[in-house]
Protein backbone atom coordinates (compact mmCIF):
# COMPACT_ATOMS: atom_id res chain seq x y z
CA UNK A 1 -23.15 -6.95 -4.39
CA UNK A 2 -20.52 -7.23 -6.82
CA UNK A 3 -18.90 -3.83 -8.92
CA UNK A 4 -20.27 -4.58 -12.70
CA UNK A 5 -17.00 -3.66 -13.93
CA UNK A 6 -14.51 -5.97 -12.27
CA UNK A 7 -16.95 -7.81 -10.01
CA UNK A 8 -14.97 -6.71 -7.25
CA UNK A 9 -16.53 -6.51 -3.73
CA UNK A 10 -18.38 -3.21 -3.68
CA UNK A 11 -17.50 -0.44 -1.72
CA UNK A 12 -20.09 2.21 0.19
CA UNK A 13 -17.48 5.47 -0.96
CA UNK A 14 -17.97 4.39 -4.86
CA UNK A 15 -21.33 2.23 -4.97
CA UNK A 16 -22.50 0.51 -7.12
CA UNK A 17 -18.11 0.25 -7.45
CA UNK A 18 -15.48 -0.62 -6.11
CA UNK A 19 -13.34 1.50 -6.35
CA UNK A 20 -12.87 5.50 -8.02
CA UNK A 21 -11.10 3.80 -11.24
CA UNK A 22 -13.96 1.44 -11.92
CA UNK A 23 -16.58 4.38 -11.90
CA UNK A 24 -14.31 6.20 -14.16
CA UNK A 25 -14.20 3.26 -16.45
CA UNK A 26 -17.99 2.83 -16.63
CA UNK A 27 -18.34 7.12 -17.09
CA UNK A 28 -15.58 6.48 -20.01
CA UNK A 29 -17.85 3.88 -21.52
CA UNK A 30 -20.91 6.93 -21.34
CA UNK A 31 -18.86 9.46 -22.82
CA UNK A 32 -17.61 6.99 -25.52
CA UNK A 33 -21.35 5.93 -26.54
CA UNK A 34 -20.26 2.09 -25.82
CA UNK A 35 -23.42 2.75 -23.65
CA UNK A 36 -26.82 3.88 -25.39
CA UNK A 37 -30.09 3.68 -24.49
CA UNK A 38 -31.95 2.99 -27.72
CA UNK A 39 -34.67 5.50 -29.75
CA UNK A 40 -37.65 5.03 -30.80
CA UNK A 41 -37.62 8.15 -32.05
CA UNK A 42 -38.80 7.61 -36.32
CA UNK A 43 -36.47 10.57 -36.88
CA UNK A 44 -33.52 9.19 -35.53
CA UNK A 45 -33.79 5.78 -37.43
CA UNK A 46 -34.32 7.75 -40.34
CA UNK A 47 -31.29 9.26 -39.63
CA UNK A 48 -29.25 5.98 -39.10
CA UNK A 49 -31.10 4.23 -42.30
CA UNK A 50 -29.33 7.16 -44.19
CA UNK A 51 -25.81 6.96 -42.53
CA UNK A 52 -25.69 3.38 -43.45
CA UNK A 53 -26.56 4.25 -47.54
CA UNK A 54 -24.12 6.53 -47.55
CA UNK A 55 -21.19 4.92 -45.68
CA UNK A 56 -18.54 7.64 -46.76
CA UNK A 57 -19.97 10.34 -44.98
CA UNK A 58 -17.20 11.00 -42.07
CA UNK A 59 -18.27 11.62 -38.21
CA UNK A 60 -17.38 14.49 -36.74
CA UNK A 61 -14.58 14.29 -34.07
């Protein structure tokens, strides 16, 4: 098995990783939201349908 960050040989201490700074990397990309798991939630795609007509609405940070 391979780490799905580097593909680095795995190690038992950090599996599925190899290593603590790969499974900090893939917990950045949670926290970030480069990761989703999609909705199918009408609600919510109302909500992005919206966003996207009205583009200068800011996120908050």
């Amino acid at each position: 098995m391979t780490c799905p960050i580097c593909s680095g040989e795995t190690d038992k201490k950090y599996s599925p990783f190899c290593s603590r700074r790969c499974a900090d990397i893939d917990l950045a990309k949670w926290f970030s939201g480069a990761y989703a798991t999609p909705s199918q939630d009408p609600d919510d795609i109302e909500k992005v349908i919206e966003a996207l007509e009205n583009p200068t609405e800011q996120k908050p940070h």
